[in-house]
PDB file of N, CA and C in Angstrom:
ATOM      1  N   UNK A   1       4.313  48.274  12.906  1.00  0.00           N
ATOM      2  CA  UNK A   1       4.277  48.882  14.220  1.00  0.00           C
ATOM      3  C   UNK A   1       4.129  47.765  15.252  1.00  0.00           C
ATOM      4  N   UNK A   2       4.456  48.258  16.371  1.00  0.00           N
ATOM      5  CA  UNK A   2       4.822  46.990  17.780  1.00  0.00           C
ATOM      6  C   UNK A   2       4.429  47.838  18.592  1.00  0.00           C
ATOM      7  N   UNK A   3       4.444  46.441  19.563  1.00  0.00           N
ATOM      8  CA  UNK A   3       3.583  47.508  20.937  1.00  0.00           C
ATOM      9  C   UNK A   3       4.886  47.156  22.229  1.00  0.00           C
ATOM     10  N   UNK A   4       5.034  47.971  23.128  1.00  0.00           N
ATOM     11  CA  UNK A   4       5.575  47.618  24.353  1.00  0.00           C
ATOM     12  C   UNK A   4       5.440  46.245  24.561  1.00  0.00           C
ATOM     13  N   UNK A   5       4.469  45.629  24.837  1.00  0.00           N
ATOM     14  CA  UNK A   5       4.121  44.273  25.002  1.00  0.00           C
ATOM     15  C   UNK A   5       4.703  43.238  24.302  1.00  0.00           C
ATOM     16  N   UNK A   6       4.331  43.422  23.144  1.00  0.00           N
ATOM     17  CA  UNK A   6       5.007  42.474  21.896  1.00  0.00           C
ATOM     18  C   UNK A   6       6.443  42.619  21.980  1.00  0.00           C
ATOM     19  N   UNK A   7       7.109  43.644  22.433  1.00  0.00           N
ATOM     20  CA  UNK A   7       8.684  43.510  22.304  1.00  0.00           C
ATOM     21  C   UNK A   7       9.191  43.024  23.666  1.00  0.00           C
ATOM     22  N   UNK A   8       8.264  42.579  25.084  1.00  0.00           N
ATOM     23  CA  UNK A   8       8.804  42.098  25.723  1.00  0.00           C
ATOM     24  C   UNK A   8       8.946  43.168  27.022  1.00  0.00           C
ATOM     25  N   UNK A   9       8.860  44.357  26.257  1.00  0.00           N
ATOM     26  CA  UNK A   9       9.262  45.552  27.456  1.00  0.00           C
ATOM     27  C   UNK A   9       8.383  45.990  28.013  1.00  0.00           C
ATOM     28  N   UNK A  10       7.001  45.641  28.746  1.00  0.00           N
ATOM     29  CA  UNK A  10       6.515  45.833  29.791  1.00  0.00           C
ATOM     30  C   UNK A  10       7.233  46.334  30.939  1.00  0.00           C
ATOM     31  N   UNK A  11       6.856  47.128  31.405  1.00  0.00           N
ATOM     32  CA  UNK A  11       7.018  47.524  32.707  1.00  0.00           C
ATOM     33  C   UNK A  11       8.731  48.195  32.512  1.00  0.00           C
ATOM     34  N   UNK A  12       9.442  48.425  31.634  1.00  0.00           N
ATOM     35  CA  UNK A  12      10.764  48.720  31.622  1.00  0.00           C
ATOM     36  C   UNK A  12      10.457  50.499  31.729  1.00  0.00           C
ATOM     37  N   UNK A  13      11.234  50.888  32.190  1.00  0.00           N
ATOM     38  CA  UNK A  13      10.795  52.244  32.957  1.00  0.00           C
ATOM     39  C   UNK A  13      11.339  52.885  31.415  1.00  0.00           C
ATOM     40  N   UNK A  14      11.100  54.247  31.276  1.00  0.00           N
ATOM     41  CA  UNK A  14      11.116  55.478  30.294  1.00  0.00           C
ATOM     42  C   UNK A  14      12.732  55.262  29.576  1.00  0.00           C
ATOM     43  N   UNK A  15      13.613  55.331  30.372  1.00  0.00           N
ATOM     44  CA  UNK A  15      14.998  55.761  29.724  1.00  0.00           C
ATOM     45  C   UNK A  15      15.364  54.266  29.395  1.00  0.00           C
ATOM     46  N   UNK A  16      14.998  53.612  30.460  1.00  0.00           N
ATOM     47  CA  UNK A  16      15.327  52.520  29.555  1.00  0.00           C
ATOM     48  C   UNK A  16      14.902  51.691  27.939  1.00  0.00           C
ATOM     49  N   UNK A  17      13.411  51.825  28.383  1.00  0.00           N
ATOM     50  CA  UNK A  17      12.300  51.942  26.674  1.00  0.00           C
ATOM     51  C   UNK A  17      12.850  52.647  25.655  1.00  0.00           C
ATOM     52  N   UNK A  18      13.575  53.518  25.830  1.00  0.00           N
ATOM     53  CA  UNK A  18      14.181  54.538  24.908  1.00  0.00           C
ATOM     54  C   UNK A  18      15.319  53.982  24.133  1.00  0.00           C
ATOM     55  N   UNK A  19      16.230  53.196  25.328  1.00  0.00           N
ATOM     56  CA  UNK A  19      17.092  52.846  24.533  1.00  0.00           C
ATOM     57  C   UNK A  19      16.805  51.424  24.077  1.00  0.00           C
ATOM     58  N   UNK A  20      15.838  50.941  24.845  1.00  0.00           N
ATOM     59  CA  UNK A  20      15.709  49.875  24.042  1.00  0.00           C
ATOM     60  C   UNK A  20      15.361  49.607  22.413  1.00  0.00           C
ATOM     61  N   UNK A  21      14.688  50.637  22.472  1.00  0.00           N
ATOM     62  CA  UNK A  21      13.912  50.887  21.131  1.00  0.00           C
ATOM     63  C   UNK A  21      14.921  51.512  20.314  1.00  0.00           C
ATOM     64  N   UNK A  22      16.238  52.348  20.837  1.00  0.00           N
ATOM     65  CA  UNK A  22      16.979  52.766  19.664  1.00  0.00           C
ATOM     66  C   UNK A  22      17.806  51.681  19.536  1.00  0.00           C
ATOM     67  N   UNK A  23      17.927  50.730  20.356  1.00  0.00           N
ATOM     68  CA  UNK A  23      19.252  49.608  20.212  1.00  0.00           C
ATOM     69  C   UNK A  23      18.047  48.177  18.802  1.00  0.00           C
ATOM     70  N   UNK A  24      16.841  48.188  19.463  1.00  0.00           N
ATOM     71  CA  UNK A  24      16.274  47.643  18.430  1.00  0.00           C
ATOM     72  C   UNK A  24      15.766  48.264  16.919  1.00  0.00           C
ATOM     73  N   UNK A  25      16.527  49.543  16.652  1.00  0.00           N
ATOM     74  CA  UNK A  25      16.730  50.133  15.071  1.00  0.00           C
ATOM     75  C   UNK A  25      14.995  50.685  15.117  1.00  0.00           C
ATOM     76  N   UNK A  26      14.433  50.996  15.999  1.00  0.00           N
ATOM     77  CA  UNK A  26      13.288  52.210  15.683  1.00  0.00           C
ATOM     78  C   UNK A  26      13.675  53.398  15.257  1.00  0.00           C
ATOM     79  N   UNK A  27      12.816  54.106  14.544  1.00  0.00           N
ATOM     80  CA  UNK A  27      12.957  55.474  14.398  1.00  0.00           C
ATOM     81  C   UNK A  27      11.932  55.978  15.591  1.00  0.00           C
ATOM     82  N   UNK A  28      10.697  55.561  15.744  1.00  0.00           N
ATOM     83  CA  UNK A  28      10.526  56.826  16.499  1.00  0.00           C
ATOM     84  C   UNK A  28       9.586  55.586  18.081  1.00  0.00           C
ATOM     85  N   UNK A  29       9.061  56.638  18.738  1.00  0.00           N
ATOM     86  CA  UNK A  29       8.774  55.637  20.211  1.00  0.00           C
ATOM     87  C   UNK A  29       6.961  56.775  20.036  1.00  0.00           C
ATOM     88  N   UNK A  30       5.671  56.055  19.923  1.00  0.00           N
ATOM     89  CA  UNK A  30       4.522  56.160  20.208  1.00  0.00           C
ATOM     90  C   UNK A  30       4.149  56.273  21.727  1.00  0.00           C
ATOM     91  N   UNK A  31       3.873  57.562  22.121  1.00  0.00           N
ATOM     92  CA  UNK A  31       3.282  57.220  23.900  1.00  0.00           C
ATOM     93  C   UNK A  31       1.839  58.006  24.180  1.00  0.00           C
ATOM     94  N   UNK A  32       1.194  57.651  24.934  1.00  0.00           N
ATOM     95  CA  UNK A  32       0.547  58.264  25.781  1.00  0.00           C
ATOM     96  C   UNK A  32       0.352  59.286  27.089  1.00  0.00           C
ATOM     97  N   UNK A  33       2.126  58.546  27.192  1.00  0.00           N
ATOM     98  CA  UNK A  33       2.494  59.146  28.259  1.00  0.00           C
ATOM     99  C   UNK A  33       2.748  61.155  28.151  1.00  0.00           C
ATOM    100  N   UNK A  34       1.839  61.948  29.111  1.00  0.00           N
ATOM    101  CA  UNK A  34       2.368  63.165  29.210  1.00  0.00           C
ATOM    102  C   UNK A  34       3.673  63.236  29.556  1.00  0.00           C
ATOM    103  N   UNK A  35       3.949  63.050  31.000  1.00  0.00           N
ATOM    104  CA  UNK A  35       5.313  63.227  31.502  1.00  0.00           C
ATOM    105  C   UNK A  35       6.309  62.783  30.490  1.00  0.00           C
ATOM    106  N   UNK A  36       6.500  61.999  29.732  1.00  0.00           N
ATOM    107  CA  UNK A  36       7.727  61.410  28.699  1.00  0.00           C
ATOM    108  C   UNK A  36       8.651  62.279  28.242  1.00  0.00           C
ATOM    109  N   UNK A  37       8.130  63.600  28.138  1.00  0.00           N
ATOM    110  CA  UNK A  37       9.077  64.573  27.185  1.00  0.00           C
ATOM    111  C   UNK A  37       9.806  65.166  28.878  1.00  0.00           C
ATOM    112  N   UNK A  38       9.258  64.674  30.310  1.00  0.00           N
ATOM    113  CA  UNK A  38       9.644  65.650  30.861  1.00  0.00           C
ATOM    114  C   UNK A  38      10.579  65.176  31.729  1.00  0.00           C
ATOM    115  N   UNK A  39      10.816  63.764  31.412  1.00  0.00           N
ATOM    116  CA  UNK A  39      11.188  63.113  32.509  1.00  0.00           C
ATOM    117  C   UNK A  39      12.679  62.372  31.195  1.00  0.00           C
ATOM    118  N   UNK A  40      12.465  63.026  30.019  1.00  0.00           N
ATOM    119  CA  UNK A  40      13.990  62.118  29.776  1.00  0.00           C
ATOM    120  C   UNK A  40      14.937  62.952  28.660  1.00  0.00           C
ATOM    121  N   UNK A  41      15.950  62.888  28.593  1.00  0.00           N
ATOM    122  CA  UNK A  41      16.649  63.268  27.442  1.00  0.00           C
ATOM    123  C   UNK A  41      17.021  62.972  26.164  1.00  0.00           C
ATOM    124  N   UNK A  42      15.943  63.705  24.992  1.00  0.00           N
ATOM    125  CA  UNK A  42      16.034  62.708  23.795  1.00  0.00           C
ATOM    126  C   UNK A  42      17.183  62.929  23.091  1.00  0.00           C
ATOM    127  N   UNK A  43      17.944  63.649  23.384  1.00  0.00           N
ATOM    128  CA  UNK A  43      19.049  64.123  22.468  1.00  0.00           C
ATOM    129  C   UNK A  43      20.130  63.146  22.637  1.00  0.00           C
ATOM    130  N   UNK A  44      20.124  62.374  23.592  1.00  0.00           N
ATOM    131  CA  UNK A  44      21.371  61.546  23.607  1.00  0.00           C
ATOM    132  C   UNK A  44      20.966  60.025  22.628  1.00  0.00           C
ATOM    133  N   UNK A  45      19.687  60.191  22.053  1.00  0.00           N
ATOM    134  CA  UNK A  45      19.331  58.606  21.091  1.00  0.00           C
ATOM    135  C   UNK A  45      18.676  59.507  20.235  1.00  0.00           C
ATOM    136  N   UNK A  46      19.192  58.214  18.815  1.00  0.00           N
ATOM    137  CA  UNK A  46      18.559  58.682  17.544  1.00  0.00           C
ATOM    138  C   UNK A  46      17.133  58.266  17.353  1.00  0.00           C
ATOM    139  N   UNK A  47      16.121  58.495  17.842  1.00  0.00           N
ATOM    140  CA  UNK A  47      14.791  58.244  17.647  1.00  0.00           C
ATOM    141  C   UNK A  47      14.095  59.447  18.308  1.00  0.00           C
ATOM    142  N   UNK A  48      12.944  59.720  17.586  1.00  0.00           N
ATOM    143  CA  UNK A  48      11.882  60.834  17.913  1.00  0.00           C
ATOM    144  C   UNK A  48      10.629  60.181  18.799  1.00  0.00           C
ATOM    145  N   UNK A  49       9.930  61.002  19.261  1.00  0.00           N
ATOM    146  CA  UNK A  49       8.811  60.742  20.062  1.00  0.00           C
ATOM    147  C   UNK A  49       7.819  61.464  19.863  1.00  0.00           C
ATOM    148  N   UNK A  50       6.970  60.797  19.936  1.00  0.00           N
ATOM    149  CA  UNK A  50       5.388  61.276  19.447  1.00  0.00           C
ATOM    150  C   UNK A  50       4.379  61.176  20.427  1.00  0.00           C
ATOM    151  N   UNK A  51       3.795  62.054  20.745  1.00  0.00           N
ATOM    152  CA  UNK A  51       3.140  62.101  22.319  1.00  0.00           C
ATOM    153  C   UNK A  51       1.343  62.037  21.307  1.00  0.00           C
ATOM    154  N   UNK A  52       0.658  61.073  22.127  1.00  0.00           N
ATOM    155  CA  UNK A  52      -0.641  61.527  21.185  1.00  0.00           C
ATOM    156  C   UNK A  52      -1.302  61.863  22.277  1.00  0.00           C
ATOM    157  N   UNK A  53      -1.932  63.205  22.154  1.00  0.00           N
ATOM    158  CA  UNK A  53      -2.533  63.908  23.421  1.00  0.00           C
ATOM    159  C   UNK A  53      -4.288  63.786  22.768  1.00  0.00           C
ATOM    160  N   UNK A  54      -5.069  62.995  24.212  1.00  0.00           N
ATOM    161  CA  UNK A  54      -6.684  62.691  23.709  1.00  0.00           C
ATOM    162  C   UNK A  54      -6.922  62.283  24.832  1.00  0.00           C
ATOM    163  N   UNK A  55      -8.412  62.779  24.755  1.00  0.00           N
ATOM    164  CA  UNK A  55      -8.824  62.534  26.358  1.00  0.00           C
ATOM    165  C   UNK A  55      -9.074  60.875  27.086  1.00  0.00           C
ATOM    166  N   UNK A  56      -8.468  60.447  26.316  1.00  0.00           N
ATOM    167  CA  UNK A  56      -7.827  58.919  26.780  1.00  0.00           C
ATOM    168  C   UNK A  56      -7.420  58.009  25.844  1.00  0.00           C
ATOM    169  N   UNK A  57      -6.845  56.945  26.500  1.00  0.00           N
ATOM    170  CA  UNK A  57      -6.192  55.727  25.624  1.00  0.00           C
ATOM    171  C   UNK A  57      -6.905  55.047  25.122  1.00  0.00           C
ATOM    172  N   UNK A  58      -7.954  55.172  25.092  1.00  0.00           N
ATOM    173  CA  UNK A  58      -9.041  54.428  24.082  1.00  0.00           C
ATOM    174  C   UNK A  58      -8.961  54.215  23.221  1.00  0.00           C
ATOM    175  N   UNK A  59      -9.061  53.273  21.852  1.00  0.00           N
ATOM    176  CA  UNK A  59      -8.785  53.723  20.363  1.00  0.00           C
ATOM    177  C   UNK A  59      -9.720  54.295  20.007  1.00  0.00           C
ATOM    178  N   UNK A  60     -11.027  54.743  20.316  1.00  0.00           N
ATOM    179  CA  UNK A  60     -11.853  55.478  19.562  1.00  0.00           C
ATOM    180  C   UNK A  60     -11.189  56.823  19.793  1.00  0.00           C
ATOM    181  N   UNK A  61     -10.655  57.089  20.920  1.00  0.00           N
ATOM    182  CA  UNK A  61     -10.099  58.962  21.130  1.00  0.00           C
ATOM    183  C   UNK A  61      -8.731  58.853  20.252  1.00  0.00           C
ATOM    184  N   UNK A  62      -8.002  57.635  20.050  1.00  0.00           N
ATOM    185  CA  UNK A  62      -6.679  57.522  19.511  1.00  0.00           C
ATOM    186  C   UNK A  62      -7.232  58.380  17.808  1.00  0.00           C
ATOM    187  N   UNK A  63      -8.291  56.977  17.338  1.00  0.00           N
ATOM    188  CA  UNK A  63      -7.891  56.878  16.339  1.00  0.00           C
ATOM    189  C   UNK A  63      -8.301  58.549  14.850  1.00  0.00           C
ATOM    190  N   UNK A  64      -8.801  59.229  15.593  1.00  0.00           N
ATOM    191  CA  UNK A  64      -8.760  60.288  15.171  1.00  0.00           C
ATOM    192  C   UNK A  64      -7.302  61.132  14.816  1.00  0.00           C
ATOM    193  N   UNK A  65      -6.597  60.400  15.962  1.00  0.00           N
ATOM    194  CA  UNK A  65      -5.280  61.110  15.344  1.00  0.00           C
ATOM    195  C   UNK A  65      -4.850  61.076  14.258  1.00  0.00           C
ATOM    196  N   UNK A  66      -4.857  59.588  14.356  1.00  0.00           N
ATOM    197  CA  UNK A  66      -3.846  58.861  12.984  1.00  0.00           C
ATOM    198  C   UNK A  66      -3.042  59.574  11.781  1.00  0.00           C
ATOM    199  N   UNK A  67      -4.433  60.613  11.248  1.00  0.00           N
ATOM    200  CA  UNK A  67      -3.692  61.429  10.235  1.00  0.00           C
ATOM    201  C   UNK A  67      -2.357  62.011  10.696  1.00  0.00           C
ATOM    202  N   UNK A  68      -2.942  62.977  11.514  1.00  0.00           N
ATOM    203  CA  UNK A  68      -1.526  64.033  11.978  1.00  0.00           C
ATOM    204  C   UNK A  68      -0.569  63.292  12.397  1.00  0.00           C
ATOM    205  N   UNK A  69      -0.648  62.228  13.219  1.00  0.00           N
ATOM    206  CA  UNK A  69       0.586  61.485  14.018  1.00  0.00           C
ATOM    207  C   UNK A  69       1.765  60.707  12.741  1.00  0.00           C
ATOM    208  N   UNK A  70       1.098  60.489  11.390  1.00  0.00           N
ATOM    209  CA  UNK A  70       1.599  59.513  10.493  1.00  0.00           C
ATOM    210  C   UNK A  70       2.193  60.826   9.682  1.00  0.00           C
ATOM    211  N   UNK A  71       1.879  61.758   9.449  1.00  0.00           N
ATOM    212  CA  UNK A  71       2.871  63.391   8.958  1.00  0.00           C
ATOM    213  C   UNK A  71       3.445  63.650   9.620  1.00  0.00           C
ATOM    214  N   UNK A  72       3.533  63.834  11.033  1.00  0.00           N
ATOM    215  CA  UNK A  72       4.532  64.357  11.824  1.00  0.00           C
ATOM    216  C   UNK A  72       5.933  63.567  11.855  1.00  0.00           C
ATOM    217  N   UNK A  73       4.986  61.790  12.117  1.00  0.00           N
ATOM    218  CA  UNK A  73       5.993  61.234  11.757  1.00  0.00           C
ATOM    219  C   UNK A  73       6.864  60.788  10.714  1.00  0.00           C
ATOM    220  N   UNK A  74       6.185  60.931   9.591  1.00  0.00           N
ATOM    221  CA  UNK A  74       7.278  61.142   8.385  1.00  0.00           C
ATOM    222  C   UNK A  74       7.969  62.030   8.268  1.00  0.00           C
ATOM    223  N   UNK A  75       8.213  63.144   8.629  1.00  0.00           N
ATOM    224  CA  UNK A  75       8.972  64.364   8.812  1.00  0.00           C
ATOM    225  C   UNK A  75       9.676  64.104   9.662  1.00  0.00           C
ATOM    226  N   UNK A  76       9.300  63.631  10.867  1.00  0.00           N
ATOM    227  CA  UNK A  76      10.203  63.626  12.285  1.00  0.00           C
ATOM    228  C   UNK A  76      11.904  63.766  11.793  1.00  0.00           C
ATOM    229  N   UNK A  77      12.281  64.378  12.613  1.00  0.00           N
ATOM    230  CA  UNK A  77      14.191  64.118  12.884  1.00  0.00           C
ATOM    231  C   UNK A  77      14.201  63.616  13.790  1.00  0.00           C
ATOM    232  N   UNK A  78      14.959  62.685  13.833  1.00  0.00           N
ATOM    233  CA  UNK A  78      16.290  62.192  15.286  1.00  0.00           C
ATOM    234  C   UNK A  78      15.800  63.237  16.165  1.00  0.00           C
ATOM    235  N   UNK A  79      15.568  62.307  17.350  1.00  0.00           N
ATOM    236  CA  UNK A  79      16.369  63.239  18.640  1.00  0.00           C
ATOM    237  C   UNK A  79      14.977  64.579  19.195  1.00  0.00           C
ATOM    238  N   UNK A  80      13.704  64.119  18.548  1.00  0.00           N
ATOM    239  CA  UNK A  80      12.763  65.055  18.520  1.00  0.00           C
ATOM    240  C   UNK A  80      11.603  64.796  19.660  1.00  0.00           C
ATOM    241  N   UNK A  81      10.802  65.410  19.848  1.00  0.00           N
ATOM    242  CA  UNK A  81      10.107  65.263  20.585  1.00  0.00           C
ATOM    243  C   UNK A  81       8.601  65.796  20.129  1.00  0.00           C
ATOM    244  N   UNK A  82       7.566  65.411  19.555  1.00  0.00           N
ATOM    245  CA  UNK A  82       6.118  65.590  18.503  1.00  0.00           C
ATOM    246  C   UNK A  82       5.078  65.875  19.532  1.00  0.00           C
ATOM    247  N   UNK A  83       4.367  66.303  19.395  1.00  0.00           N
ATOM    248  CA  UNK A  83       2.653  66.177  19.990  1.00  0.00           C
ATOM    249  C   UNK A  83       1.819  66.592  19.260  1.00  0.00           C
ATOM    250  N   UNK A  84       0.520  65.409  19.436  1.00  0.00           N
ATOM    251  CA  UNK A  84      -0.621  65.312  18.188  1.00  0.00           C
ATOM    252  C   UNK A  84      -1.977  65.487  18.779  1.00  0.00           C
ATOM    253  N   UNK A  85      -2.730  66.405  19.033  1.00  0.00           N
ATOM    254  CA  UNK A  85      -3.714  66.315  19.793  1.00  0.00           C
ATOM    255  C   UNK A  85      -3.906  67.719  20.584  1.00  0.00           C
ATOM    256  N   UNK A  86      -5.006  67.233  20.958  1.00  0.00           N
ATOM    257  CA  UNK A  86      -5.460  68.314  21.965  1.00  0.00           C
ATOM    258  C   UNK A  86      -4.784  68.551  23.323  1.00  0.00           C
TER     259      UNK A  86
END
Protein backbone atom coordinates (compact mmCIF):
# COMPACT_ATOMS: atom_id res chain seq x y z
CA UNK A 1 0.00 0.00 0.00
CA UNK A 2 1.12 3.81 -0.90
CA UNK A 3 0.06 6.89 0.17
CA UNK A 4 -0.84 10.06 -2.01
CA UNK A 5 2.40 11.45 -0.86
CA UNK A 6 4.71 8.69 -1.68
CA UNK A 7 3.40 8.61 -5.29
CA UNK A 8 4.10 12.22 -5.72
CA UNK A 9 0.35 13.22 -6.03
CA UNK A 10 -0.22 15.65 -3.42
CA UNK A 11 -2.48 18.14 -3.98
CA UNK A 12 -3.67 16.57 -7.55
CA UNK A 13 -7.38 17.20 -7.40
CA UNK A 14 -10.04 13.94 -7.31
CA UNK A 15 -10.44 13.04 -11.12
CA UNK A 16 -7.26 13.47 -11.68
CA UNK A 17 -5.94 10.99 -8.53
CA UNK A 18 -8.24 8.62 -10.10
CA UNK A 19 -6.69 8.36 -13.10
CA UNK A 20 -3.61 8.56 -11.91
CA UNK A 21 -3.91 5.65 -9.87
CA UNK A 22 -5.65 3.62 -12.69
CA UNK A 23 -2.81 4.59 -15.22
CA UNK A 24 -0.35 3.45 -12.29
CA UNK A 25 -2.15 -0.35 -12.35
CA UNK A 26 -4.09 0.11 -8.81
CA UNK A 27 -7.02 -1.75 -8.16
CA UNK A 28 -8.60 0.23 -5.77
CA UNK A 29 -8.07 4.22 -4.34
CA UNK A 30 -8.32 4.44 -0.07
CA UNK A 31 -10.01 7.94 1.01
CA UNK A 32 -11.23 9.79 3.70
CA UNK A 33 -12.70 11.90 1.67
CA UNK A 34 -16.81 12.06 2.04
CA UNK A 35 -17.50 14.07 -1.03
CA UNK A 36 -15.32 11.50 -3.40
CA UNK A 37 -18.20 9.31 -4.41
CA UNK A 38 -20.01 12.65 -5.12
CA UNK A 39 -17.95 14.64 -6.95
CA UNK A 40 -16.61 11.94 -9.64
CA UNK A 41 -17.44 9.24 -12.06
CA UNK A 42 -16.13 5.82 -11.26
CA UNK A 43 -17.44 4.03 -14.08
CA UNK A 44 -15.29 5.46 -16.65
CA UNK A 45 -11.79 3.72 -14.68
CA UNK A 46 -11.12 0.29 -13.69
CA UNK A 47 -10.48 0.76 -9.98
CA UNK A 48 -12.89 0.74 -6.91
CA UNK A 49 -13.03 3.09 -3.99
CA UNK A 50 -13.23 2.65 -0.51
CA UNK A 51 -14.46 5.47 1.62
CA UNK A 52 -13.45 4.75 5.41
CA UNK A 53 -16.10 6.63 7.33
CA UNK A 54 -14.71 7.46 11.35
CA UNK A 55 -14.95 10.24 13.31
CA UNK A 56 -11.56 11.27 12.02
CA UNK A 57 -8.31 10.63 10.22
CA UNK A 58 -6.56 9.59 13.06
CA UNK A 59 -5.15 6.06 12.98
CA UNK A 60 -6.52 5.17 16.21
CA UNK A 61 -10.35 5.91 14.63
CA UNK A 62 -8.83 4.34 11.22
CA UNK A 63 -7.50 1.45 12.58
CA UNK A 64 -10.55 -0.28 13.77
CA UNK A 65 -11.60 -0.53 10.35
CA UNK A 66 -9.02 -2.52 8.91
CA UNK A 67 -11.01 -5.71 9.11
CA UNK A 68 -14.03 -4.67 7.05
CA UNK A 69 -12.07 -2.34 4.63
CA UNK A 70 -9.51 -5.49 3.69
CA UNK A 71 -13.07 -7.83 2.81
CA UNK A 72 -14.69 -5.34 1.05
CA UNK A 73 -11.71 -4.91 -0.63
CA UNK A 74 -11.03 -8.29 -1.71
CA UNK A 75 -14.37 -8.62 -3.18
CA UNK A 76 -14.41 -5.17 -4.68
CA UNK A 77 -15.25 -4.98 -8.65
CA UNK A 78 -13.97 -2.42 -11.03
CA UNK A 79 -15.66 0.65 -11.24
CA UNK A 80 -17.19 0.46 -7.51
CA UNK A 81 -17.64 2.64 -4.98
CA UNK A 82 -17.30 0.84 -0.85
CA UNK A 83 -17.96 2.44 2.55
CA UNK A 84 -16.56 1.09 5.85
CA UNK A 85 -17.67 2.70 8.91
CA UNK A 86 -19.95 4.58 10.66
Amino acid sequence: MRTVQTEGWAGIEHGELLQSAADAGYDALVTVDAGFECQQNLARLPLSVLLLRARSNRLEDLEPLNPEALNQLRDAAPCTFLKVGA
